[in-house]
Protein backbone atom coordinates (compact mmCIF):
# COMPACT_ATOMS: atom_id res chain seq x y z
CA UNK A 1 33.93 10.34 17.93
CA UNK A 2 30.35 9.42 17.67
CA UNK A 3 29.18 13.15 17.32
CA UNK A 4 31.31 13.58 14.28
CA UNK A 5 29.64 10.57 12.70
CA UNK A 6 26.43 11.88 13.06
CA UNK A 7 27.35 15.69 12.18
CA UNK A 8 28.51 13.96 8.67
CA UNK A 9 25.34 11.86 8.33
CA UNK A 10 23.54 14.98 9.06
CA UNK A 11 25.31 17.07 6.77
CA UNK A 12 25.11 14.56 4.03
CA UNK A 13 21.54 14.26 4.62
CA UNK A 14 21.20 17.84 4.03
CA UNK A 15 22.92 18.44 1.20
CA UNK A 16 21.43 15.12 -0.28
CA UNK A 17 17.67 17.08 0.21
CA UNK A 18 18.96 19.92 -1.69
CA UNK A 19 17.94 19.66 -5.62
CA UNK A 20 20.53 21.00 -7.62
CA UNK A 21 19.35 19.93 -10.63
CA UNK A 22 15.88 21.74 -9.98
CA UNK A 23 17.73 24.97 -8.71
CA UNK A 24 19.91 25.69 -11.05
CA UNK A 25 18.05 25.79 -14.11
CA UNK A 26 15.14 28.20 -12.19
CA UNK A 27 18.47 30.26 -11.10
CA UNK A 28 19.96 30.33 -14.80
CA UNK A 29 17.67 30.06 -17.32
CA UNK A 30 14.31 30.37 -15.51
CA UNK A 31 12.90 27.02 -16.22
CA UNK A 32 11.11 24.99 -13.87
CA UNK A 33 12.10 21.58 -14.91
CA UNK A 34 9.56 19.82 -12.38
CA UNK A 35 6.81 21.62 -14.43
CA UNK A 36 7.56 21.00 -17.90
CA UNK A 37 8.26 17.22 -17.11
CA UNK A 38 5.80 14.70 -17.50
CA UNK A 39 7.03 12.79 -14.16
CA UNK A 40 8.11 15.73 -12.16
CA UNK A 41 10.95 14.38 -10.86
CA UNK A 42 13.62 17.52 -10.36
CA UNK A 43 16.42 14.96 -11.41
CA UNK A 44 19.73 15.12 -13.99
CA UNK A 45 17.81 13.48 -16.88
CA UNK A 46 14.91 16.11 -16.60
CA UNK A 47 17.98 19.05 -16.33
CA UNK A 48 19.58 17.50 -19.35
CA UNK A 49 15.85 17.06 -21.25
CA UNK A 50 14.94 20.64 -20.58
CA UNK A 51 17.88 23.09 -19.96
CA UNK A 52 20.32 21.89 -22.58
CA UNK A 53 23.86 20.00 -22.08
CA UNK A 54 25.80 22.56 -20.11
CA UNK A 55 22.94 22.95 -17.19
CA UNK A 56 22.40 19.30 -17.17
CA UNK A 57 25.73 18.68 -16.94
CA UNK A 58 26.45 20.72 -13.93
CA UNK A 59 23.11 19.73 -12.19
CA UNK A 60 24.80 16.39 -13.31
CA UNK A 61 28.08 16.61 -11.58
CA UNK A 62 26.18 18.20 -8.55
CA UNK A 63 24.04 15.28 -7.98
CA UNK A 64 26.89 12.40 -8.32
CA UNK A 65 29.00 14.57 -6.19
CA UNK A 66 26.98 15.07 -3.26
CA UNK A 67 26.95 11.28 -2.75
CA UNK A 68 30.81 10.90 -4.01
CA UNK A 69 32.06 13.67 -1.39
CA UNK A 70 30.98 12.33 2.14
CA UNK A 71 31.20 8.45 1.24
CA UNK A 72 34.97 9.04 0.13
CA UNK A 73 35.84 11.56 2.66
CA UNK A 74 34.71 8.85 5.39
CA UNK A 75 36.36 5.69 3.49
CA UNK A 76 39.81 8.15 3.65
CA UNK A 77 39.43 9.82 7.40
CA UNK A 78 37.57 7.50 9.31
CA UNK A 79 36.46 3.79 9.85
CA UNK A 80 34.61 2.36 6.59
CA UNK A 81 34.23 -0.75 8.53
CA UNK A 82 31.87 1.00 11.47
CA UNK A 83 28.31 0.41 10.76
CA UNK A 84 27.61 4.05 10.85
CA UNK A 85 29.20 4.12 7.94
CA UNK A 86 25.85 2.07 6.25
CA UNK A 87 24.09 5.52 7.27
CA UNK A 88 26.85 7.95 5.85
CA UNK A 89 26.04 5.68 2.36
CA UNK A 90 22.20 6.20 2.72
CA UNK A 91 22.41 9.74 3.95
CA UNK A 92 22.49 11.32 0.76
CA UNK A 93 20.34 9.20 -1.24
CA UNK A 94 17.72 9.60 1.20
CA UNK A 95 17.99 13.54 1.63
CA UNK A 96 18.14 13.11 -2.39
CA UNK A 97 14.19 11.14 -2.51
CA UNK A 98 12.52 13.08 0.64
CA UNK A 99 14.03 16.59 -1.24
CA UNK A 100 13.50 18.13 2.13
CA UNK A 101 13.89 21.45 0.77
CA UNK A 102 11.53 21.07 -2.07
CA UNK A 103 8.35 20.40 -0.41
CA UNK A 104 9.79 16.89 0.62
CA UNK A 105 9.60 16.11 -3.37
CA UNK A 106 12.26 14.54 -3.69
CA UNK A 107 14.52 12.95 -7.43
CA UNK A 108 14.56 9.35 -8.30
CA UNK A 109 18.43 8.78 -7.04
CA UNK A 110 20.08 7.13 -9.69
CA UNK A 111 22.72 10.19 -10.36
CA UNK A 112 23.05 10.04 -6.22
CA UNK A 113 23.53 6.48 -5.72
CA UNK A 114 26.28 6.12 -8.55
CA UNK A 115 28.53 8.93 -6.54
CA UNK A 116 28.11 6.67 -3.53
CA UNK A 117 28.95 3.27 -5.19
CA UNK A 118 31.62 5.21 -7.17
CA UNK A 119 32.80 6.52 -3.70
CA UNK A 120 32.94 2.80 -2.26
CA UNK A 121 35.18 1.81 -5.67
CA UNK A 122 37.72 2.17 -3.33
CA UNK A 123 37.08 -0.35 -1.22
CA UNK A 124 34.54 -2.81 -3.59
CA UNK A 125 34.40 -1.78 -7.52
CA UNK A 126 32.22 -4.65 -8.30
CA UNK A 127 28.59 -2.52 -7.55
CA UNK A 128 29.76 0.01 -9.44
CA UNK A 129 30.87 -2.14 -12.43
CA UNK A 130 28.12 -4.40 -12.35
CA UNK A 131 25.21 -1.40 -12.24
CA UNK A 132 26.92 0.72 -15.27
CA UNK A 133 27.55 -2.66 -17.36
CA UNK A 134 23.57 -3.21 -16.51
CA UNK A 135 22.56 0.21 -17.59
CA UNK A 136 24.47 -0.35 -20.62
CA UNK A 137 23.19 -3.78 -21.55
CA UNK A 138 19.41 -2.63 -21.00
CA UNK A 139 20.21 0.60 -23.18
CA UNK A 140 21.94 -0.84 -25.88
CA UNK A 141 21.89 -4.71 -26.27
CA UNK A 142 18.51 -5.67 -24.90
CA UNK A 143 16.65 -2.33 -24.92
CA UNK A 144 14.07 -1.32 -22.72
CA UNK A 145 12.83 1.64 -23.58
CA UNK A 146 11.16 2.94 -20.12
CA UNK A 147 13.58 4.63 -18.07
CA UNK A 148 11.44 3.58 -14.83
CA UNK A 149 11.32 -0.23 -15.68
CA UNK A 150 14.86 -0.21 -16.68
CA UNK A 151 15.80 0.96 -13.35
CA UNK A 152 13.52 -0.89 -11.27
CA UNK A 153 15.14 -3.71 -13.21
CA UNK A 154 18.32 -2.88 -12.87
CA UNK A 155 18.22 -2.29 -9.05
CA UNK A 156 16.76 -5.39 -7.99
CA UNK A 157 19.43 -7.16 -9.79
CA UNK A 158 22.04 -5.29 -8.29
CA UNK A 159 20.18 -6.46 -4.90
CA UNK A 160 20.61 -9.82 -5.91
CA UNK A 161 23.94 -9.57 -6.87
CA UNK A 162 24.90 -7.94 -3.16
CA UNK A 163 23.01 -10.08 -1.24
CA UNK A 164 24.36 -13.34 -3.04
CA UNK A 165 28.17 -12.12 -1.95
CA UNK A 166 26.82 -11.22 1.82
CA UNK A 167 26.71 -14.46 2.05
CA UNK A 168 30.40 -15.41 2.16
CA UNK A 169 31.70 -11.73 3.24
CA UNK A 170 29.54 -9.64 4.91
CA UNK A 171 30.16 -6.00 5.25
CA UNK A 172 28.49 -3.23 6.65
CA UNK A 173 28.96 -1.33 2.57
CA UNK A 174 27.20 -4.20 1.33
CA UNK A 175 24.02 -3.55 3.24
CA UNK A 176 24.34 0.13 2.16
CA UNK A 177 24.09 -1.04 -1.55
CA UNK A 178 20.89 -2.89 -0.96
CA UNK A 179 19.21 0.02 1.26
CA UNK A 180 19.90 2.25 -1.50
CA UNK A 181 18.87 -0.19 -3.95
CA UNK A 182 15.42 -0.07 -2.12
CA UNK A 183 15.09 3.32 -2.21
CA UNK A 184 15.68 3.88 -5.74
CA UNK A 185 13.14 1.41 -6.59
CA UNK A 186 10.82 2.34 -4.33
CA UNK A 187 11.04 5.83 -5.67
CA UNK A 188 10.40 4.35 -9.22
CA UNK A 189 7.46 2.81 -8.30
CA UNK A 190 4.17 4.84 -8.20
CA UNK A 191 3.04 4.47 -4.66
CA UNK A 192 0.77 7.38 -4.29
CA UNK A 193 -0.80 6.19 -8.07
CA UNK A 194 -1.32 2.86 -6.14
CA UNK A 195 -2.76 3.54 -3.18
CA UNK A 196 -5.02 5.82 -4.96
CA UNK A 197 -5.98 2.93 -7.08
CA UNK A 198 -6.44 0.85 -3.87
CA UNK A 199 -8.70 3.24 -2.46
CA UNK A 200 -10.93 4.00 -5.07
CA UNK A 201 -11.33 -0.05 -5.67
CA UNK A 202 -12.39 0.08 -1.91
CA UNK A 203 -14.82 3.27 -2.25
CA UNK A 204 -16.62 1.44 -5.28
């Protein structure tokens, strides 16, 4: 029982590290997305920015779905409540950032981790409600116009909002959310500009 568990975290892994919405518009239309992009992230928003509506639509639907498929396919066939199900959430998001096809350059997540959460609906809607109505309030009520601080934003209150309801039901899910949380801000956040900094402060 345990080696299927781990041939569907592998497999989700995998397919998380391939980037569809890079892929596609090289295969299609011959753009390289990554290149034209001013944060080189080979993401949905970049496919939609620079290959039109129909390619970043179906790099789109790609991305969600290849963290919808193996979250729901688990929650339906096998034991959601098994904490190897925490690394069949994660699996995908994390292929997703490390892109270990492309170099190990990897997308910023957010199209991945919305198929999960919208995958764990099922069991718990409330992540996925509460990150969409976020998105939405930040977009159109109290706007903030970077799409990086929005996000970093909008995933440490989701964090928040997780961890506050561990506290009278925990759940193996629930820990999944914040892990992927943490990886989606982490992957907003400029690390490499950072330590860069850091090191030339030290050098001087």
């Amino acid at each position: 029982m345990y080696m299927l568990w781990f041939i569907v975290i592998f497999i989700s892994f995998c397919v998380g590290g391939i980037m569809f919405s890079s892929l596609i518009p090289k295969f299609f239309i011959k753009k390289d997305i990554t290149s034209l992009s001013d944060d080189l992230n080979p993401g949905a928003y970049n496919a939609f920015k620079y290959s039109g509506k129909r390619i970043g639509t179906v790099c789109l639907l790609l991305d969600f779905f290849k963290g919808f498929i193996p979250v729901f396919l688990v929650i339906l066939f096998m034991d959601y409540k098994n904490i190897l199900f925490l690394l069949v959430m994660i699996a995908p998001v994390l292929g997703h950032s490390f892109g270990v096809f492309n170099h190990f350059h990897g997308g910023k997540c957010i199209t991945t981790s919305f198929g999960v959460l919208a995958a764990i609906a099922r069991i718990n809607f409330w992540p996925l409600i509460f990150l969409a109505s976020l998105y939405v309030f930040f977009s159109l009520i109290i706007k903030i116009e970077s799409n990086k601080t929005k996000s970093i934003i909008v995933y440490s209150s989701l964090i928040i909002f997780i961890a506050a309801t561990l506290a009278n039901n925990f759940n193996y899910y629930a820990i999944g959310v914040i892990v992927i949380s943490i990886i989606v801000i982490i992957k907003h956040i400029n690390l490499k500009k950072i330590l860069n900094n850091k090191l030339l402060k030290i050098n001087d």
